[in-house]
C-alpha atoms as a PDB file:
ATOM      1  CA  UNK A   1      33.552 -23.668  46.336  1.00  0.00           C
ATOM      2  CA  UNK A   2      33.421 -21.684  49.396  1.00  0.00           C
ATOM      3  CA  UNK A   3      35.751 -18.507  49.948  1.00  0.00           C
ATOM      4  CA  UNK A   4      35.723 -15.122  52.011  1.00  0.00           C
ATOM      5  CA  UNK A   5      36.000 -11.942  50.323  1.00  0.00           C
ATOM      6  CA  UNK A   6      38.905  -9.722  51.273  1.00  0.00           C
ATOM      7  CA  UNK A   7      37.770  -6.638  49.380  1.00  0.00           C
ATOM      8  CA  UNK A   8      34.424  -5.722  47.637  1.00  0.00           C
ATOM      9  CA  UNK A   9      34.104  -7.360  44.445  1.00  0.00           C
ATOM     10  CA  UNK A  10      31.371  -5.597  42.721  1.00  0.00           C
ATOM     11  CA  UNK A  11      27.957  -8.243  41.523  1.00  0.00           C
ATOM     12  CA  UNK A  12      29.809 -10.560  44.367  1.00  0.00           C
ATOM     13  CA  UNK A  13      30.116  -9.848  47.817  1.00  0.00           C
ATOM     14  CA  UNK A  14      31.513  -7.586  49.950  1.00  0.00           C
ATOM     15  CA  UNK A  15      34.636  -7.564  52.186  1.00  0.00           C
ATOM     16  CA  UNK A  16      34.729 -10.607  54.732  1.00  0.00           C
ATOM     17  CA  UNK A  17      31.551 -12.359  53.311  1.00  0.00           C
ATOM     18  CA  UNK A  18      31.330 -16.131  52.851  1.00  0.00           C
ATOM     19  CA  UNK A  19      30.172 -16.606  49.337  1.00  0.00           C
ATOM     20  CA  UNK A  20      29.982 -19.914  46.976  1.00  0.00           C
ATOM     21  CA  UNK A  21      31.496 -19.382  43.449  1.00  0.00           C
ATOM     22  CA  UNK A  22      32.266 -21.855  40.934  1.00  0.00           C
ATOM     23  CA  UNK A  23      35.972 -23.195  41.560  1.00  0.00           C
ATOM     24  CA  UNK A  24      37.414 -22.139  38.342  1.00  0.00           C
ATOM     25  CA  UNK A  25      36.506 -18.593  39.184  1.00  0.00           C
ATOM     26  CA  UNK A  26      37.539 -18.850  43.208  1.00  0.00           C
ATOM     27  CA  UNK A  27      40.870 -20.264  41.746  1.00  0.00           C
ATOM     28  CA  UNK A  28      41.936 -18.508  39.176  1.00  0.00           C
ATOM     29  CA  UNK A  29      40.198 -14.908  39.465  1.00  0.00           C
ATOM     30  CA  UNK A  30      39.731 -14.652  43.106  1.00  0.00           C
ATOM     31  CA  UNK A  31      42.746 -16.105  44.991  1.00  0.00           C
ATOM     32  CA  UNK A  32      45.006 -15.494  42.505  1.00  0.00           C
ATOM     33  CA  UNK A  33      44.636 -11.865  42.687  1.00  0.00           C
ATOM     34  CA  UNK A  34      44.489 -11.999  46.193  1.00  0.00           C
ATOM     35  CA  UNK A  35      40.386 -11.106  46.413  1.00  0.00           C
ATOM     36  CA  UNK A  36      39.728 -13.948  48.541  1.00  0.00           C
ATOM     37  CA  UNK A  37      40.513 -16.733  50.660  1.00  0.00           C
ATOM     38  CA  UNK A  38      39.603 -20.611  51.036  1.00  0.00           C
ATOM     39  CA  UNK A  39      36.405 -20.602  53.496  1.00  0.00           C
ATOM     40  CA  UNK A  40      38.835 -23.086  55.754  1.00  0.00           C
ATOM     41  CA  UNK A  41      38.281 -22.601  60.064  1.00  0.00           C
ATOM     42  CA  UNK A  42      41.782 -20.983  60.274  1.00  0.00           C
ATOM     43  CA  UNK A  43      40.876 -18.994  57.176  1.00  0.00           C
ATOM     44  CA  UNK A  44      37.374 -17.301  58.801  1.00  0.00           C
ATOM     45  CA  UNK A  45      39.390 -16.584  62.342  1.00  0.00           C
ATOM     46  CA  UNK A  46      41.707 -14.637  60.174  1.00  0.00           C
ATOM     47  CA  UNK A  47      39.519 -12.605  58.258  1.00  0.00           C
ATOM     48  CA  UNK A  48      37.373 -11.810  61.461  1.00  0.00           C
ATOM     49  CA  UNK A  49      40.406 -10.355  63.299  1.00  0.00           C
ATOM     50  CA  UNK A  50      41.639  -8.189  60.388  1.00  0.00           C
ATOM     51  CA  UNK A  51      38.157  -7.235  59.094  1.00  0.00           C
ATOM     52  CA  UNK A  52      38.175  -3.754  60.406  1.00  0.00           C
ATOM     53  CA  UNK A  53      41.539  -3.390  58.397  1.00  0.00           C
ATOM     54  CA  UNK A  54      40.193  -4.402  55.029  1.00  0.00           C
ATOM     55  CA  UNK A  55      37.575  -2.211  55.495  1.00  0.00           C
ATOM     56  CA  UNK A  56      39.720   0.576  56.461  1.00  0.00           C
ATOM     57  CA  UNK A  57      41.990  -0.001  53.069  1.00  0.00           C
ATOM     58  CA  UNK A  58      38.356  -0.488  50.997  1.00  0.00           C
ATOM     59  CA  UNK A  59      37.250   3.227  52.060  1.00  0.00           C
ATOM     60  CA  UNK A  60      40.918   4.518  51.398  1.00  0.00           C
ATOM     61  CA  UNK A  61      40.778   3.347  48.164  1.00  0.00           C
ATOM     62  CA  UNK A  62      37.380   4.094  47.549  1.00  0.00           C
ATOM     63  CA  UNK A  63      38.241   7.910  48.593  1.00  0.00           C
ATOM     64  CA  UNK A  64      41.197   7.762  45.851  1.00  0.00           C
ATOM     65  CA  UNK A  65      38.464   6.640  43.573  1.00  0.00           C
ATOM     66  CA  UNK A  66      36.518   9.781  44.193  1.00  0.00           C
ATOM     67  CA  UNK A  67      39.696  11.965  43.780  1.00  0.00           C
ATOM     68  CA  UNK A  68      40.265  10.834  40.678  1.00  0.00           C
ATOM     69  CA  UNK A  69      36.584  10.973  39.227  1.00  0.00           C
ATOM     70  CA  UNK A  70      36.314  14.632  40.335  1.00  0.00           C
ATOM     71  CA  UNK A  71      39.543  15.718  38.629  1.00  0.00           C
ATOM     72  CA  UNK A  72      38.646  13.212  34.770  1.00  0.00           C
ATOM     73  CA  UNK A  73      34.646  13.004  34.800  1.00  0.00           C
ATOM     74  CA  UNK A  74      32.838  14.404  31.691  1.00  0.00           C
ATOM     75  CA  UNK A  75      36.048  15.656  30.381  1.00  0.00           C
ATOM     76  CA  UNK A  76      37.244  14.943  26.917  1.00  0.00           C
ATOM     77  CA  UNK A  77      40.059  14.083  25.708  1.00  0.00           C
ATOM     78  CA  UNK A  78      42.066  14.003  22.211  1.00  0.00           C
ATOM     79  CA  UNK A  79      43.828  11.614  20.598  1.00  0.00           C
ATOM     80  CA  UNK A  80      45.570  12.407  17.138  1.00  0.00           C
ATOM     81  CA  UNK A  81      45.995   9.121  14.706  1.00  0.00           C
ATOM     82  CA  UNK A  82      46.847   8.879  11.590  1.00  0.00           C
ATOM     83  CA  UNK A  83      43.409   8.004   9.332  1.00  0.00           C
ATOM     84  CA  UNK A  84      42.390   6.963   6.045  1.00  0.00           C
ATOM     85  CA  UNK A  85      40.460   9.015   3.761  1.00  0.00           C
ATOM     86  CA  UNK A  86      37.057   7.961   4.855  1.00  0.00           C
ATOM     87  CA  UNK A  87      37.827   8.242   8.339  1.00  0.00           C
ATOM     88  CA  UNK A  88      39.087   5.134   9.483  1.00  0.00           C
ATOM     89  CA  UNK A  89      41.512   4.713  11.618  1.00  0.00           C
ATOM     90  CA  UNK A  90      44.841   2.667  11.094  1.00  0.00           C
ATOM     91  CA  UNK A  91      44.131   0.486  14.215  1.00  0.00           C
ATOM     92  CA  UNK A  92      42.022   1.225  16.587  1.00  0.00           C
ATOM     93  CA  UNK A  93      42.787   3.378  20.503  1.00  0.00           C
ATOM     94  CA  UNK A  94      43.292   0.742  23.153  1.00  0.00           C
ATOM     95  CA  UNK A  95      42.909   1.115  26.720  1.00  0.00           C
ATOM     96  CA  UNK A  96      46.485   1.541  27.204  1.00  0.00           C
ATOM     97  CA  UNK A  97      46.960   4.461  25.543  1.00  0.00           C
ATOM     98  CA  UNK A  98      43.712   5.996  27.017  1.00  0.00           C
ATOM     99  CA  UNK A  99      45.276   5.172  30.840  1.00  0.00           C
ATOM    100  CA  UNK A 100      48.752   7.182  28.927  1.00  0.00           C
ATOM    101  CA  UNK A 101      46.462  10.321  27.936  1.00  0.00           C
ATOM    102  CA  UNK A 102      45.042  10.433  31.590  1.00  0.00           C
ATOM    103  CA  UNK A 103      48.811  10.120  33.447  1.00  0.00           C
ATOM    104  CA  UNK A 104      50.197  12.995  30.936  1.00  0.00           C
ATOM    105  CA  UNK A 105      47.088  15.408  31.192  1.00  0.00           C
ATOM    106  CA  UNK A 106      46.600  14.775  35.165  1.00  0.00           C
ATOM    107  CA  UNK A 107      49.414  12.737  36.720  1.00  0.00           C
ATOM    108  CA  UNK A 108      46.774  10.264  37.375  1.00  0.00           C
ATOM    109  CA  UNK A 109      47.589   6.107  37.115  1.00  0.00           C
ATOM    110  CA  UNK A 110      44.864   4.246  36.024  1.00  0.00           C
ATOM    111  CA  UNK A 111      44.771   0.280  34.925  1.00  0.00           C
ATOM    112  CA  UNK A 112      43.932  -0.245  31.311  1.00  0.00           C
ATOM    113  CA  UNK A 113      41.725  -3.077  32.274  1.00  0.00           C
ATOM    114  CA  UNK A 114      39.817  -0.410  34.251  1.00  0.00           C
ATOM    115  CA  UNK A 115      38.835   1.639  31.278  1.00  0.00           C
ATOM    116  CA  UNK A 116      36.056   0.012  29.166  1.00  0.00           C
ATOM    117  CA  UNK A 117      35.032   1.721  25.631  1.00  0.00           C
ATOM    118  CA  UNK A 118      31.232   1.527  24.932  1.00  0.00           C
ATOM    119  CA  UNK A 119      32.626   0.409  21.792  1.00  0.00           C
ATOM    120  CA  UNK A 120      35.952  -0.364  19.840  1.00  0.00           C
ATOM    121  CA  UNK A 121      37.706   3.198  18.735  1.00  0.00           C
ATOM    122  CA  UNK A 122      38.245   2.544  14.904  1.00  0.00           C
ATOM    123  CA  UNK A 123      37.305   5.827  13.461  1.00  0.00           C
ATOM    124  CA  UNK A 124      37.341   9.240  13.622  1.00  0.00           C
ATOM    125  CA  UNK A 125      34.755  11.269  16.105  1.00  0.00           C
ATOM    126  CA  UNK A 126      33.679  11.541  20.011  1.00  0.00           C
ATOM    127  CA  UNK A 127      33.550   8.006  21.851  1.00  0.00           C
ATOM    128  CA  UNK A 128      32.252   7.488  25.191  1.00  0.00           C
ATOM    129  CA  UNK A 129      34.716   5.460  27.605  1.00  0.00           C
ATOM    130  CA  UNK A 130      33.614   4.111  31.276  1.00  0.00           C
ATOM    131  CA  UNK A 131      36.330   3.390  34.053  1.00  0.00           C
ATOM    132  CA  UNK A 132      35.782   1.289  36.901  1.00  0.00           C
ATOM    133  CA  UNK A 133      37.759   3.053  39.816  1.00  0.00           C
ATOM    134  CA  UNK A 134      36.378   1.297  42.596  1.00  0.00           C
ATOM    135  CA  UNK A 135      33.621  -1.306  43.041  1.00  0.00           C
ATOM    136  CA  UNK A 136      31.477   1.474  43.859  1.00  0.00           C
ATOM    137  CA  UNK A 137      33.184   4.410  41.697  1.00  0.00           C
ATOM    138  CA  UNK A 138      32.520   4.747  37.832  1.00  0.00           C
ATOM    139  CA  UNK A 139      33.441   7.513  35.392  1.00  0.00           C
ATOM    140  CA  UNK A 140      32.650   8.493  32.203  1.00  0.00           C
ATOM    141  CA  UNK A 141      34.969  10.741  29.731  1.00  0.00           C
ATOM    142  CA  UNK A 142      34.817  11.493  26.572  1.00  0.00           C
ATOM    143  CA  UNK A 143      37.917  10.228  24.056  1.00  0.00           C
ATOM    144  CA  UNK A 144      37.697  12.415  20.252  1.00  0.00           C
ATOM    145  CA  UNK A 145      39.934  10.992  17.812  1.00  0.00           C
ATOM    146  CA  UNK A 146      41.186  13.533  14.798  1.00  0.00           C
ATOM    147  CA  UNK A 147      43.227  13.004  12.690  1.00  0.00           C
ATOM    148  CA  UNK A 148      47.035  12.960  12.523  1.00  0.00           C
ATOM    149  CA  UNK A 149      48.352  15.386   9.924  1.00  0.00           C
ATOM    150  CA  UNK A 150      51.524  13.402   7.820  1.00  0.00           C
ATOM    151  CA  UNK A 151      54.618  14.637   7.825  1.00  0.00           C
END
């Protein structure tokens, strides 16, 4: 299925290309999150004319992006949980409350579905977490879990 791009999608296409996906992804990934467009006649004529625009938005956000990785990258951050005695964590740190420790230490609002841990948080230690902030911006921080002391 044909479509045009209406931002950068990163190992896709950039803004305003004409690229051929599989239709399950077009439909429910790319138009539904308002990425992309059908490839129709009417469709190209519209993206031509407010192609400059998109781009304009793209390096906005793509300067936020940078903002944001100068103030979090390399830093670490703590989370206390309660543990078990050989270190284990009861349940593990989710994305979500990674995004919470970056809005409370730097007033910063970040997607959970952004923030990618090289692997699950289930124990105690140092655990290295990428964030996609743009298509073209990455981050890496540092998330050490201790543990919680019990009331």
């Amino acid at each position: 299925m044909k479509v045009i791009l209406l931002e950068n999608v990163r190992k896709v296409g950039s803004i305003g290309e004409i690229i051929d996906v599989k239709r399950g992804y077009a439909r429910n990934f790319l138009i539904s999150k308002k990425k992309a467009l059908f490839a129709s006649k009417e469709n190209i004529k519209e993206v031509e004319q407010i192609k400059q625009e998109l781009s304009k938005k793209d390096q906005d956000r793509k300067k936020e992006a940078k903002e944001i990785n100068e103030k979090i990258q390399n830093k670490e951050y703590e989370i206390k949980k309660l543990s078990t005695e050989n270190k284990e964590l009861y349940g593990s740190v989710k994305p979500t409350e990674i995004s919470k420790v970056l809005e409370i230490n730097h007033q910063v609002k970040i997607n959970p579905s952004l923030i990618q841990p090289s692997k699950e948080i289930k124990s105690l230690g140092s655990f290295d977490v990428l964030i996609n902030l743009h298509p073209e911006v990455q981050t890496q921080i540092v998330i050490k879990t201790t543990a919680q002391e019990e009331d």
